[in-house]
C-alpha atoms as a PDB file:
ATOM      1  CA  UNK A   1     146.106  38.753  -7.826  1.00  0.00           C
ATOM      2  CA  UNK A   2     149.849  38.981  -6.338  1.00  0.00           C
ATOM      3  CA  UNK A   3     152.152  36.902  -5.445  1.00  0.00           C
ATOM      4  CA  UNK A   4     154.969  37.412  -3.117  1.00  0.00           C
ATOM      5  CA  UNK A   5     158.406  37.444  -3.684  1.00  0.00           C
ATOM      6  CA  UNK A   6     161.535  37.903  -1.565  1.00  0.00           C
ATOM      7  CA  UNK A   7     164.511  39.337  -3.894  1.00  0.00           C
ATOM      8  CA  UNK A   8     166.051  42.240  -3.517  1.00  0.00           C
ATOM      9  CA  UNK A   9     163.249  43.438  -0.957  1.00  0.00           C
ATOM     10  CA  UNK A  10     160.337  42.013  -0.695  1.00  0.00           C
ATOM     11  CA  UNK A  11     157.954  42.621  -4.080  1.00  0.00           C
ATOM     12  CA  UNK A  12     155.037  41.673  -5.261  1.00  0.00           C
ATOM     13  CA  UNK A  13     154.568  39.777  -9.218  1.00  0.00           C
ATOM     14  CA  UNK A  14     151.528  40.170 -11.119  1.00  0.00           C
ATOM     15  CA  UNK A  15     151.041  39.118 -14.340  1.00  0.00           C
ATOM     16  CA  UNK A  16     148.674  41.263 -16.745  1.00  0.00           C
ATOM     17  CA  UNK A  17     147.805  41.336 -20.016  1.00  0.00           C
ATOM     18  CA  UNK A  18     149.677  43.908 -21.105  1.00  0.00           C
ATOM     19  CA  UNK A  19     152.826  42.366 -19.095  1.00  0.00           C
ATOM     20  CA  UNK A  20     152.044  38.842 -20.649  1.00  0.00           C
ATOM     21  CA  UNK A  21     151.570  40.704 -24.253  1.00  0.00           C
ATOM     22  CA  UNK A  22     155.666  42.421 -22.851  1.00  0.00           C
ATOM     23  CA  UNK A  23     157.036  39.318 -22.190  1.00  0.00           C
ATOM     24  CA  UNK A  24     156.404  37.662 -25.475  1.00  0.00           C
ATOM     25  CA  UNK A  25     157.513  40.402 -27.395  1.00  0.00           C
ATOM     26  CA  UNK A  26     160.761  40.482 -25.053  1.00  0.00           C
ATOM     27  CA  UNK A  27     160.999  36.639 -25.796  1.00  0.00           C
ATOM     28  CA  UNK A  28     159.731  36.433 -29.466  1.00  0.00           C
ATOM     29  CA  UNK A  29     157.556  33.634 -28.891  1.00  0.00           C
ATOM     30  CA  UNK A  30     154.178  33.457 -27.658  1.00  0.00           C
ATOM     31  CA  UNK A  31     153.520  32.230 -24.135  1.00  0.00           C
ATOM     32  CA  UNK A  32     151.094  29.484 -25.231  1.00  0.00           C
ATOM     33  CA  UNK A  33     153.689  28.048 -27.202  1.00  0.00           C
ATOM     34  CA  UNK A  34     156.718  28.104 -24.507  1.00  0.00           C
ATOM     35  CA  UNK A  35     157.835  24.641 -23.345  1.00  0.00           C
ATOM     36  CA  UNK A  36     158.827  24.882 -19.428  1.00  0.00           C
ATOM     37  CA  UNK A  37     160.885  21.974 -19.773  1.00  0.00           C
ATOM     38  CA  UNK A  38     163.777  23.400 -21.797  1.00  0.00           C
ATOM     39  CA  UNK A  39     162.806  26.873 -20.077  1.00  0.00           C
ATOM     40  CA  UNK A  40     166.479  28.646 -20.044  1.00  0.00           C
ATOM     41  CA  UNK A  41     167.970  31.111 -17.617  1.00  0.00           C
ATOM     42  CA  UNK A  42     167.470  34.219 -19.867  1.00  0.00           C
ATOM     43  CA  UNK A  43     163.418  32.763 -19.916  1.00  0.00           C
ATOM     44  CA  UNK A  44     163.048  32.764 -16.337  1.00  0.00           C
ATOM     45  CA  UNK A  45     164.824  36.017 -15.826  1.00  0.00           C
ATOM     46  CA  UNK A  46     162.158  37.906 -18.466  1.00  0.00           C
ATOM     47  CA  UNK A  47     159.082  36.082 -17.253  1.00  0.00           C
ATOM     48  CA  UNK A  48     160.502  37.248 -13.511  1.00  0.00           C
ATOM     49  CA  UNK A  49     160.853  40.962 -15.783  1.00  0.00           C
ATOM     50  CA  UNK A  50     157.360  40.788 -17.078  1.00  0.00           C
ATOM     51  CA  UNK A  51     155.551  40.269 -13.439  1.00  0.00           C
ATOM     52  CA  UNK A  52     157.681  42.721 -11.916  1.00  0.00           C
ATOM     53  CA  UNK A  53     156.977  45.437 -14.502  1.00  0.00           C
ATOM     54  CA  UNK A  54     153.684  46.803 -12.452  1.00  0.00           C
ATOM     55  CA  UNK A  55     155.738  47.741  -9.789  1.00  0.00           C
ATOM     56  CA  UNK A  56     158.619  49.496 -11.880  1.00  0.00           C
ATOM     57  CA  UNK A  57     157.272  49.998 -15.171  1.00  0.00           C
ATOM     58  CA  UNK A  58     161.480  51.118 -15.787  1.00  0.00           C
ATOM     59  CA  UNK A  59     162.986  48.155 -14.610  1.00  0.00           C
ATOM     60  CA  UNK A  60     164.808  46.191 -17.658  1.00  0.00           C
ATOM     61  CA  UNK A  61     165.593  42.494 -18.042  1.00  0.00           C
ATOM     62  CA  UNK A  62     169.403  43.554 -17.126  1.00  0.00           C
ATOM     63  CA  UNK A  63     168.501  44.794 -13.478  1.00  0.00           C
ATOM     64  CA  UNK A  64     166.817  41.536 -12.557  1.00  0.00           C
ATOM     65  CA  UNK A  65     169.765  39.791 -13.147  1.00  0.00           C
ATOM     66  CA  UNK A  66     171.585  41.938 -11.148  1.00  0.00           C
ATOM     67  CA  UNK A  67     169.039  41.751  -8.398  1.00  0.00           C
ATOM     68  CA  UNK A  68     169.403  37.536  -8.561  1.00  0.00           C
ATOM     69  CA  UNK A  69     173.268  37.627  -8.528  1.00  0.00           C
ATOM     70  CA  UNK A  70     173.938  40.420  -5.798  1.00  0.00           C
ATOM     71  CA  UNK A  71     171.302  38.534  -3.834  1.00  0.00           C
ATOM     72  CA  UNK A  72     172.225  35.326  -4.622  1.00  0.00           C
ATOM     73  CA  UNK A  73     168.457  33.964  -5.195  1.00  0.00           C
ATOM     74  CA  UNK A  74     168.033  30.202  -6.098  1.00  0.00           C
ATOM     75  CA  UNK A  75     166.598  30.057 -10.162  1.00  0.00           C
ATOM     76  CA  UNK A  76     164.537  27.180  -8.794  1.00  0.00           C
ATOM     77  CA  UNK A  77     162.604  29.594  -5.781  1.00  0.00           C
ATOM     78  CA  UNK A  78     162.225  31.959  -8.899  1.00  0.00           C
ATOM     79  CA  UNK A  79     160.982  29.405 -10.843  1.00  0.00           C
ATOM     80  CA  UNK A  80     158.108  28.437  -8.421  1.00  0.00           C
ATOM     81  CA  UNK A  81     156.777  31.956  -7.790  1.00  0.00           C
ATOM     82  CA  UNK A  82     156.789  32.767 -11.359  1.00  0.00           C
ATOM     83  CA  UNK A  83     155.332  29.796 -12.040  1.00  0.00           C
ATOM     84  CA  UNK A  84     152.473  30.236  -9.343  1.00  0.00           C
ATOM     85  CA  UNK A  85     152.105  33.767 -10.354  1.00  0.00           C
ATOM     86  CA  UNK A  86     151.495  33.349 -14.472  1.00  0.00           C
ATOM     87  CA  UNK A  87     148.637  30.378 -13.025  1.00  0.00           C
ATOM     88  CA  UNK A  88     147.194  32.730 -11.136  1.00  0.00           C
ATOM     89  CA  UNK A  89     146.622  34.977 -13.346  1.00  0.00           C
ATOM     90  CA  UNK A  90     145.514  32.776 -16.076  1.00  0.00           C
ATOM     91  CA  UNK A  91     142.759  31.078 -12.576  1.00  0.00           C
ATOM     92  CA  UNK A  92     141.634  35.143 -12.444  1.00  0.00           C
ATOM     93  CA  UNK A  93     140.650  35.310 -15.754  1.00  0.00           C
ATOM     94  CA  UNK A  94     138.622  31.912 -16.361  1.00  0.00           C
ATOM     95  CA  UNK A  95     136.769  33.069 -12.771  1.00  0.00           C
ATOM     96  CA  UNK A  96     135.466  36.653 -13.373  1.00  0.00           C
ATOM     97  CA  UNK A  97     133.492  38.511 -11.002  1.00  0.00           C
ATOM     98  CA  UNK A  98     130.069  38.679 -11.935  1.00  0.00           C
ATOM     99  CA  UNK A  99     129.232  42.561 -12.502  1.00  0.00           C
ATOM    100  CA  UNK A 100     126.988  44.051 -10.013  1.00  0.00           C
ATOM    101  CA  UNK A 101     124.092  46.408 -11.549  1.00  0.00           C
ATOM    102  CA  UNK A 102     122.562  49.245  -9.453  1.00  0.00           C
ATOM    103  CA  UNK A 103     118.615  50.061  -9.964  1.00  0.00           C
END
């Protein structure tokens, strides 16, 4: 699943496992463990990183600050779409499609 996002240009954040499994590396914590109510800048920025890395598998933590400050994008619109994005993913996962067998 995607979610959109308007930075830069519009883009598209997706959270997988191997960006989750990124993103706590990056952060040197594990995701489960994160408490979103003393989330700081530099978190929101790298979790913004992590669901933006299927698009630009290049793009560091550096360039989306960049993108937020020469675009001026509001932390708290960030916030949201990460948010709604990382939920997602984790609804996708509980919900799997049921495999289809041919005969």
């Amino acid at each position: 699943m995607y979610t959109q996002i308007k930075l830069d240009k519009s883009r598209t954040l997706r959270y997988t496992v191997r960006s989750l499994s990124r993103l706590e590396e990056e952060m040197d914590k594990p995701l489960a463990g994160m408490n979103f109510d003393e989330i700081r800048i530099k978190d929101i920025t790298t979790i913004l990183w992590a669901g933006l890395l299927h698009e630009d598998p290049t793009i560091t933590v550096d360039e989306v600050m960049d993108i937020l400050d020469n675009h001026e994008i509001k932390l708290d619109y960030v916030a949201e779409k990460v948010g709604k994005a990382i939920s997602d993913s984790f609804a996708e996962n509980k919900n799997p499609k049921k495999a289809v067998v041919e005969r």
